[in-house]
PDB file of N, CA and C in Angstrom:
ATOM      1  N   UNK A   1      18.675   4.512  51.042  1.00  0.00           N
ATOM      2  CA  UNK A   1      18.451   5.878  50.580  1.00  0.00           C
ATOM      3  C   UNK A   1      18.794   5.967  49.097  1.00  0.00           C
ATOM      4  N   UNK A   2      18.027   6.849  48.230  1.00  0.00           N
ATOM      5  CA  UNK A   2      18.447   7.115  47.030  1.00  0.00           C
ATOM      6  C   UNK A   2      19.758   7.855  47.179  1.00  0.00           C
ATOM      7  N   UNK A   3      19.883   8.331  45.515  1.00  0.00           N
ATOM      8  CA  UNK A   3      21.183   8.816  45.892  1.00  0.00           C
ATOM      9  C   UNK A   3      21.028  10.334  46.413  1.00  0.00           C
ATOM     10  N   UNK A   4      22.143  11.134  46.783  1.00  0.00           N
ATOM     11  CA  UNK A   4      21.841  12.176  47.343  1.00  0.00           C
ATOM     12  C   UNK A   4      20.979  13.305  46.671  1.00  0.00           C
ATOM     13  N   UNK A   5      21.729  13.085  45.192  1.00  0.00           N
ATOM     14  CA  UNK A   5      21.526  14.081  44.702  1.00  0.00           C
ATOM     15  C   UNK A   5      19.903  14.008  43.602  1.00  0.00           C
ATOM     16  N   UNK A   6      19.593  13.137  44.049  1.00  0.00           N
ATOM     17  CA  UNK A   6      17.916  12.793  43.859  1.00  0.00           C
ATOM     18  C   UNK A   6      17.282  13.811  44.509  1.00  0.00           C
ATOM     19  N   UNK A   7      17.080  14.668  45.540  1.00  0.00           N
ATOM     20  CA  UNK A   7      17.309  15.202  46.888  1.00  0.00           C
ATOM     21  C   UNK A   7      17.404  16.852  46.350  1.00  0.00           C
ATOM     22  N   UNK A   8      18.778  17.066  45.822  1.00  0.00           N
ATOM     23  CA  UNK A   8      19.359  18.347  45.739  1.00  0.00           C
ATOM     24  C   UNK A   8      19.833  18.941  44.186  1.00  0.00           C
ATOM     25  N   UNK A   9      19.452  20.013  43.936  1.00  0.00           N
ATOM     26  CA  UNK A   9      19.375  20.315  42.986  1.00  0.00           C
ATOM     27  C   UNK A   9      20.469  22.057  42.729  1.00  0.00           C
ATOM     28  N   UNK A  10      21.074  22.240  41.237  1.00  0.00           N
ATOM     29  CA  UNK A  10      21.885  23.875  41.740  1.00  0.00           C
ATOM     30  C   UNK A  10      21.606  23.935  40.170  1.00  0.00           C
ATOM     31  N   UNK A  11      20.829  25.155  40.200  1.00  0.00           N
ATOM     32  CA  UNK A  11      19.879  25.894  39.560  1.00  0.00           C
ATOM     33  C   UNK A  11      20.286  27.260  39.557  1.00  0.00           C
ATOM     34  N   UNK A  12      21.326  27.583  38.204  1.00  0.00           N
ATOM     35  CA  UNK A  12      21.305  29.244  38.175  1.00  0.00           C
ATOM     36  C   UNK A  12      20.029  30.502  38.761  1.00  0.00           C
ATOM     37  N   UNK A  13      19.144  29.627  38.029  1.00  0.00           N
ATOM     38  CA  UNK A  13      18.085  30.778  37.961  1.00  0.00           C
ATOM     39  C   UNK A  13      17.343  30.609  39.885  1.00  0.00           C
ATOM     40  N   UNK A  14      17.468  29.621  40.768  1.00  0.00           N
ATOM     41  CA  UNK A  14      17.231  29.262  41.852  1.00  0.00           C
ATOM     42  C   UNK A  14      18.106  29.294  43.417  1.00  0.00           C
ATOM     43  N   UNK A  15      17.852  30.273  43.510  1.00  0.00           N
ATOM     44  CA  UNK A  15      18.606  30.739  45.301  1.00  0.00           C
ATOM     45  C   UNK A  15      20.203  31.179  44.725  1.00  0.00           C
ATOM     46  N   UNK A  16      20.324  31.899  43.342  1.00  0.00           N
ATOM     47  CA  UNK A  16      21.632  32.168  42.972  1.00  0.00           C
ATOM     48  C   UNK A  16      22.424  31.176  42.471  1.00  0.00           C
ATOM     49  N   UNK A  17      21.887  29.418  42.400  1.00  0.00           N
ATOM     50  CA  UNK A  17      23.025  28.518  42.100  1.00  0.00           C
ATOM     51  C   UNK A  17      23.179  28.256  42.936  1.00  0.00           C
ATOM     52  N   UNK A  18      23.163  28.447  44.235  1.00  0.00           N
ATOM     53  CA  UNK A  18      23.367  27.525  45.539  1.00  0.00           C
ATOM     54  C   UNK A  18      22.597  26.346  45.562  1.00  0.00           C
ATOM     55  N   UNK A  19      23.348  25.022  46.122  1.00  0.00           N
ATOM     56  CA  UNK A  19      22.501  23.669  46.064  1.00  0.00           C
ATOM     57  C   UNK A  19      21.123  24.186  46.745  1.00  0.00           C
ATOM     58  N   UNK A  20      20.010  23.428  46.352  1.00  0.00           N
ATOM     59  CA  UNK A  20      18.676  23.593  47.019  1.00  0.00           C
ATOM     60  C   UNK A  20      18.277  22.124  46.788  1.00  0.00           C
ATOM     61  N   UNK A  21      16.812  21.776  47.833  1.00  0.00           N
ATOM     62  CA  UNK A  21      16.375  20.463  47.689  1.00  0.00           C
ATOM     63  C   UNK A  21      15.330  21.068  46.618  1.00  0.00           C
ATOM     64  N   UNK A  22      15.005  19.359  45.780  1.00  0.00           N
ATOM     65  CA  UNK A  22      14.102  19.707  44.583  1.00  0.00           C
ATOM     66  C   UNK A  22      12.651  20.022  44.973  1.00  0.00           C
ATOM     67  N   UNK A  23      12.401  21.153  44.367  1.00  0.00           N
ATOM     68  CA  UNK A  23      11.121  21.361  44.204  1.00  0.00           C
ATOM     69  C   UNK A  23      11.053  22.826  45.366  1.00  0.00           C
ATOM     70  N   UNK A  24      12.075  23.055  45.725  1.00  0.00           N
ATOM     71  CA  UNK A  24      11.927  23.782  47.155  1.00  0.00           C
ATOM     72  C   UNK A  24      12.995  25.213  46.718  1.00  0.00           C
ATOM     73  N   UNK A  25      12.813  25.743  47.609  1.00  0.00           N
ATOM     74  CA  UNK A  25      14.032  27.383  47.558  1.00  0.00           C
ATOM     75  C   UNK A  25      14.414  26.871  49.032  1.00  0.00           C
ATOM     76  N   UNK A  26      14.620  25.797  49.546  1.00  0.00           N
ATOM     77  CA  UNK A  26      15.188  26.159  50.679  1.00  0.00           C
ATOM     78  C   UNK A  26      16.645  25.225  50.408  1.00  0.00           C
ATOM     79  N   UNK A  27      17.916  26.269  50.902  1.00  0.00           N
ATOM     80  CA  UNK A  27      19.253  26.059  50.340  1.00  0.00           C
ATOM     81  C   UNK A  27      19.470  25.028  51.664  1.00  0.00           C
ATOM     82  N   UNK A  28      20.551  24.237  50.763  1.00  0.00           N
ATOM     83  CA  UNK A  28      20.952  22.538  51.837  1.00  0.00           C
ATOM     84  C   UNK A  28      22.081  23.806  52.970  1.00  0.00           C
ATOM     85  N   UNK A  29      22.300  24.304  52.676  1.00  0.00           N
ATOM     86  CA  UNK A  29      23.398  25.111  53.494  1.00  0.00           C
ATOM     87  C   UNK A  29      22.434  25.771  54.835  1.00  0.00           C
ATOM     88  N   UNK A  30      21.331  26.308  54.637  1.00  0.00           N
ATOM     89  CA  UNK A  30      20.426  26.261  55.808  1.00  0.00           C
ATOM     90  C   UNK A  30      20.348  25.234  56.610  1.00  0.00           C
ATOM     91  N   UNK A  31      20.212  24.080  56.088  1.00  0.00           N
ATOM     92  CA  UNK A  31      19.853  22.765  56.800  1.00  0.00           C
ATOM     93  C   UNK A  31      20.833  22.382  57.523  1.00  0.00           C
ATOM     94  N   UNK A  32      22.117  22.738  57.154  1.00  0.00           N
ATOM     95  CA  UNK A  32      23.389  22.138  57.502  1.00  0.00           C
ATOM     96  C   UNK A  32      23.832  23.023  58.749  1.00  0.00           C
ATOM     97  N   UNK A  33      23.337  24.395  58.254  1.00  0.00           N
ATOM     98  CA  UNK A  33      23.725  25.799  59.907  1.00  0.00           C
ATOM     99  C   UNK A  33      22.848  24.797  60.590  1.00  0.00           C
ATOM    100  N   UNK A  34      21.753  25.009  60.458  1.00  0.00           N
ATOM    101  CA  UNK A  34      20.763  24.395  61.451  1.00  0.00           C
ATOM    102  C   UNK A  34      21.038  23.310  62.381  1.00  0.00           C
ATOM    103  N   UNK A  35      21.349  22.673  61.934  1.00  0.00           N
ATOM    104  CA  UNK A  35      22.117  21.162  62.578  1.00  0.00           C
ATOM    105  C   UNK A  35      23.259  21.926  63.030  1.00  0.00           C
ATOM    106  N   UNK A  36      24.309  22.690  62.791  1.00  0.00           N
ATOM    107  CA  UNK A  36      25.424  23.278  63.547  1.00  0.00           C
ATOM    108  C   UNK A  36      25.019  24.136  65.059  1.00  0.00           C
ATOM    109  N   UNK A  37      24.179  24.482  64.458  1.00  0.00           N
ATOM    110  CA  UNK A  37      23.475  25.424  65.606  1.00  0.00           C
ATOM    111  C   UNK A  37      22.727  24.254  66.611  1.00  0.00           C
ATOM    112  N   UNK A  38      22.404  23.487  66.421  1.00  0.00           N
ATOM    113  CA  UNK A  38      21.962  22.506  67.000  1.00  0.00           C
ATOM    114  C   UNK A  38      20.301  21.977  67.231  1.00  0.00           C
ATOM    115  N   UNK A  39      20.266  22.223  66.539  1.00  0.00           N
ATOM    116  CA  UNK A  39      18.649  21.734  66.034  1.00  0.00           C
ATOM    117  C   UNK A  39      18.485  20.358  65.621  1.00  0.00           C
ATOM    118  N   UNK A  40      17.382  19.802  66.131  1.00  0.00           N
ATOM    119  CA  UNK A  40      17.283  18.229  65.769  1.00  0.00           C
ATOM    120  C   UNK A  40      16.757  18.600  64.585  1.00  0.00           C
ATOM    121  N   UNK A  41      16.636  17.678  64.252  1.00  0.00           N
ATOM    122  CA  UNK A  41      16.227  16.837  62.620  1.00  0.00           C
ATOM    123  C   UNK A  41      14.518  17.163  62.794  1.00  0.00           C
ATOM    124  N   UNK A  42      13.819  16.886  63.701  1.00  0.00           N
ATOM    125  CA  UNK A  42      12.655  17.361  64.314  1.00  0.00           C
ATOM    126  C   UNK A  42      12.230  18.254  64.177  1.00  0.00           C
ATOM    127  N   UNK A  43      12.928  19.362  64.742  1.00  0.00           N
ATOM    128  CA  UNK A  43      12.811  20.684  64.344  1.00  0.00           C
ATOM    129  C   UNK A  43      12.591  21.577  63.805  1.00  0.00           C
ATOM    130  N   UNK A  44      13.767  21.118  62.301  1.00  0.00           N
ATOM    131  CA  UNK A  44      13.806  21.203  61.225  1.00  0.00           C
ATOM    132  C   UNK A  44      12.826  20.890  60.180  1.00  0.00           C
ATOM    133  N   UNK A  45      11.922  19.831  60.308  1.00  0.00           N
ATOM    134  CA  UNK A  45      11.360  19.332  59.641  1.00  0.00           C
ATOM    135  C   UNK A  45       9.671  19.972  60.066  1.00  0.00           C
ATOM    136  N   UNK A  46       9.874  20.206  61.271  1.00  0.00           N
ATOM    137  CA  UNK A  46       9.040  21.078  61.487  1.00  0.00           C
ATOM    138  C   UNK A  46       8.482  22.506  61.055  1.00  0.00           C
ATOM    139  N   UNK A  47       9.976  23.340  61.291  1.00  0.00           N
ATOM    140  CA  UNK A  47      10.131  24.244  60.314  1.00  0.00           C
ATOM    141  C   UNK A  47      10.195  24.837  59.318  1.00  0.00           C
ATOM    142  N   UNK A  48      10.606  23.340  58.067  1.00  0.00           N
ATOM    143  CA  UNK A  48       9.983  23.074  56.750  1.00  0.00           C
ATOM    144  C   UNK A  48       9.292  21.996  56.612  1.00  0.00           C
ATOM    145  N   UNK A  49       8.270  21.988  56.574  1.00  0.00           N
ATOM    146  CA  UNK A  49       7.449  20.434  56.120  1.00  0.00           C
ATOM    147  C   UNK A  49       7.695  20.340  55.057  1.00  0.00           C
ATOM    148  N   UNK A  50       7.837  21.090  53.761  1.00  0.00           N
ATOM    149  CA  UNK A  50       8.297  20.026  52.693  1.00  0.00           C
ATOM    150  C   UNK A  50       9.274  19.206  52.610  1.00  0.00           C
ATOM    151  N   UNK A  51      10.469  18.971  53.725  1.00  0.00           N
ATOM    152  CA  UNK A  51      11.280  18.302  53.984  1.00  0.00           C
ATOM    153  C   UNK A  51      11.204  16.618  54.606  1.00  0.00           C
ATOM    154  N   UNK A  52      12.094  15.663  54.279  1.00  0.00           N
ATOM    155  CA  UNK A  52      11.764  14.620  54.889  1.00  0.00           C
ATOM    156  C   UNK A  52      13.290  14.350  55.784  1.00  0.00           C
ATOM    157  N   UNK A  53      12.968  13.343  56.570  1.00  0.00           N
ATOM    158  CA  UNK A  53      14.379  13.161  56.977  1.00  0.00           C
ATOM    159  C   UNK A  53      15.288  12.551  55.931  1.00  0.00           C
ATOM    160  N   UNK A  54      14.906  12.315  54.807  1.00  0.00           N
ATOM    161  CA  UNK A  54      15.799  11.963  53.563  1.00  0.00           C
ATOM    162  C   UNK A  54      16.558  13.166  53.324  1.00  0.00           C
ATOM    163  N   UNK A  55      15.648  13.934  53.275  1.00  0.00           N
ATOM    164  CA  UNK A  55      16.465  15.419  52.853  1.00  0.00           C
ATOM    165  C   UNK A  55      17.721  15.910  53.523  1.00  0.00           C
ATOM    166  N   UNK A  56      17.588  15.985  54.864  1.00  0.00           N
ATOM    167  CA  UNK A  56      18.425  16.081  55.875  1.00  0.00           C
ATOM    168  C   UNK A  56      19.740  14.524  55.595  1.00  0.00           C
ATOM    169  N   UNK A  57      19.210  13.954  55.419  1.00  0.00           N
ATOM    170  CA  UNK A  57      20.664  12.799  54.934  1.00  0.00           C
ATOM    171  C   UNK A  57      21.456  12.865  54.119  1.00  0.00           C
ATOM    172  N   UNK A  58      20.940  13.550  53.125  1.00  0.00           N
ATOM    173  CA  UNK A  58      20.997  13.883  51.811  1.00  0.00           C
ATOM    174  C   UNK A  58      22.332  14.910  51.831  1.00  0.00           C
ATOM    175  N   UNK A  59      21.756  16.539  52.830  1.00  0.00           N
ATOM    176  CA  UNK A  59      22.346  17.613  53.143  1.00  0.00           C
ATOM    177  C   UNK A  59      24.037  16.848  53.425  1.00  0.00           C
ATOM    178  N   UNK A  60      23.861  15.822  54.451  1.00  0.00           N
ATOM    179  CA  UNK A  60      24.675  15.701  55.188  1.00  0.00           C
ATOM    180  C   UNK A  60      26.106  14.727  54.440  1.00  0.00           C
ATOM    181  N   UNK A  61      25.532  14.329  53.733  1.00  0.00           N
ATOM    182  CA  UNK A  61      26.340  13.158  52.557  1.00  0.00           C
ATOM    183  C   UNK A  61      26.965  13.968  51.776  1.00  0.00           C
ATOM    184  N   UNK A  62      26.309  14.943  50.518  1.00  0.00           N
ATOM    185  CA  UNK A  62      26.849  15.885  50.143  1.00  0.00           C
ATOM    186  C   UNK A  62      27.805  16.549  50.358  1.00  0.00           C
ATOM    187  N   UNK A  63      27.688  17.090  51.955  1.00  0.00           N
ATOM    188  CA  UNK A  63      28.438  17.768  52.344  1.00  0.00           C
ATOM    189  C   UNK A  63      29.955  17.154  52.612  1.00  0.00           C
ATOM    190  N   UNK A  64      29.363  15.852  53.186  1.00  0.00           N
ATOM    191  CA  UNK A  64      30.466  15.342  53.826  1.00  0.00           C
ATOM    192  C   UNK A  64      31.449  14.931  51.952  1.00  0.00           C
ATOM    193  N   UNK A  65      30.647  14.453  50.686  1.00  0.00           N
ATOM    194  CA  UNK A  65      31.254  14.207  49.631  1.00  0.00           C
ATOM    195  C   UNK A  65      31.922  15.095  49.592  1.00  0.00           C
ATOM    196  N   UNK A  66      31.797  16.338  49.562  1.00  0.00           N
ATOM    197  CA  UNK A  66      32.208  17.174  48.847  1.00  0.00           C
ATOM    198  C   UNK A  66      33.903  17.381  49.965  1.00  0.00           C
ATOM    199  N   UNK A  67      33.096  17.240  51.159  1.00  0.00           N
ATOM    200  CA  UNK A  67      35.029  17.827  51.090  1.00  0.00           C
ATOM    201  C   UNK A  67      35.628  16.730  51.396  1.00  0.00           C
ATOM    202  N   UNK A  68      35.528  15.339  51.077  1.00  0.00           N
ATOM    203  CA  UNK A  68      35.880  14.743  50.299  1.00  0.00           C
ATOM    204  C   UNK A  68      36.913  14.387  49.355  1.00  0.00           C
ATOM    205  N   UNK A  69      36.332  14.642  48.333  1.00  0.00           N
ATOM    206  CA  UNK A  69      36.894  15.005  47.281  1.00  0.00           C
ATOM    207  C   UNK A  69      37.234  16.794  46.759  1.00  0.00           C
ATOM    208  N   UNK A  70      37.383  17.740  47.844  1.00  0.00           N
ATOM    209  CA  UNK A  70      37.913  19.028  47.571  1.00  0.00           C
ATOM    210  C   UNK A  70      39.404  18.978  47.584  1.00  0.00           C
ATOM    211  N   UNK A  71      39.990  19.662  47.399  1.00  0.00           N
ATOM    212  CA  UNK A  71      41.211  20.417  47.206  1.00  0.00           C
ATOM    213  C   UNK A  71      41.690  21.742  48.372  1.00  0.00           C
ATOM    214  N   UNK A  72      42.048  21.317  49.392  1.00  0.00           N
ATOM    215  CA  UNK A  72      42.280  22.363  50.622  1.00  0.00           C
ATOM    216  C   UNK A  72      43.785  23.182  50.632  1.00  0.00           C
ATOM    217  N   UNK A  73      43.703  24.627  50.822  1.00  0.00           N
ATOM    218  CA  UNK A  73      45.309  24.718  50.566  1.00  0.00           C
ATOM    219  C   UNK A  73      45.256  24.778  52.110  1.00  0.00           C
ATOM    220  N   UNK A  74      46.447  24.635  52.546  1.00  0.00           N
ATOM    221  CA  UNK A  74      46.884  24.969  53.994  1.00  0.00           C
ATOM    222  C   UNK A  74      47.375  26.705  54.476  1.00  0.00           C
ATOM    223  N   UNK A  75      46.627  27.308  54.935  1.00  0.00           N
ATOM    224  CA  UNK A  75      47.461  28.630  55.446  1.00  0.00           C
ATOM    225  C   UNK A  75      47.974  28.453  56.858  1.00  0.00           C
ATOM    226  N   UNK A  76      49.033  29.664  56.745  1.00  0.00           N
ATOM    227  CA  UNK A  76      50.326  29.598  57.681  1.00  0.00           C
ATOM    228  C   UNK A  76      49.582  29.720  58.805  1.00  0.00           C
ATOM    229  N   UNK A  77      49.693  29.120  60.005  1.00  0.00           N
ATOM    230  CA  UNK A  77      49.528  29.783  61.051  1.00  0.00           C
ATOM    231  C   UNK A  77      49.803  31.453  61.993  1.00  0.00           C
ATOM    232  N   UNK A  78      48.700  32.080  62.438  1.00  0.00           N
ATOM    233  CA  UNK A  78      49.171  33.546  62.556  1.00  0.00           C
ATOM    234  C   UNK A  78      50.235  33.336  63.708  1.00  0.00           C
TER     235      UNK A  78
END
């Protein structure tokens, strides 16, 4: 696979600055509910054809980079 961010793009002027795949308005954060909600990859790709299953790998790498390398504070338990 290329790299992810071949893939994904965050564009003030595009979906507010939220990551999006290139060339597209559709935000990686859709792709990612989608798969939470439980939708195959199939599905999905169905639902957007400009998508490939690269795209969806892509979503998922990102995501997983990012928290990653985030910074989490811990809150107290209620």
């Amino acid at each position: 696979m290329k790299n992810a961010w071949d893939y994904i793009t965050v564009d003030r002027e595009i979906c507010h600055g939220k990551p999006c795949f290139k060339g597209t308005r559709i935000m990686v954060s859709i792709v990612l509910e989608l798969l939470e909600a439980g939708e195959t990859v199939e599905q999905i790709l169905d639902a957007y054809p400009g998508l490939t299953p690269q795209h969806i790998q892509a979503a998922l790498h990102v995501a997983s980079e990012l928290l990653q390398h985030e910074q989490f504070l811990a809150f107290p338990a209620a």
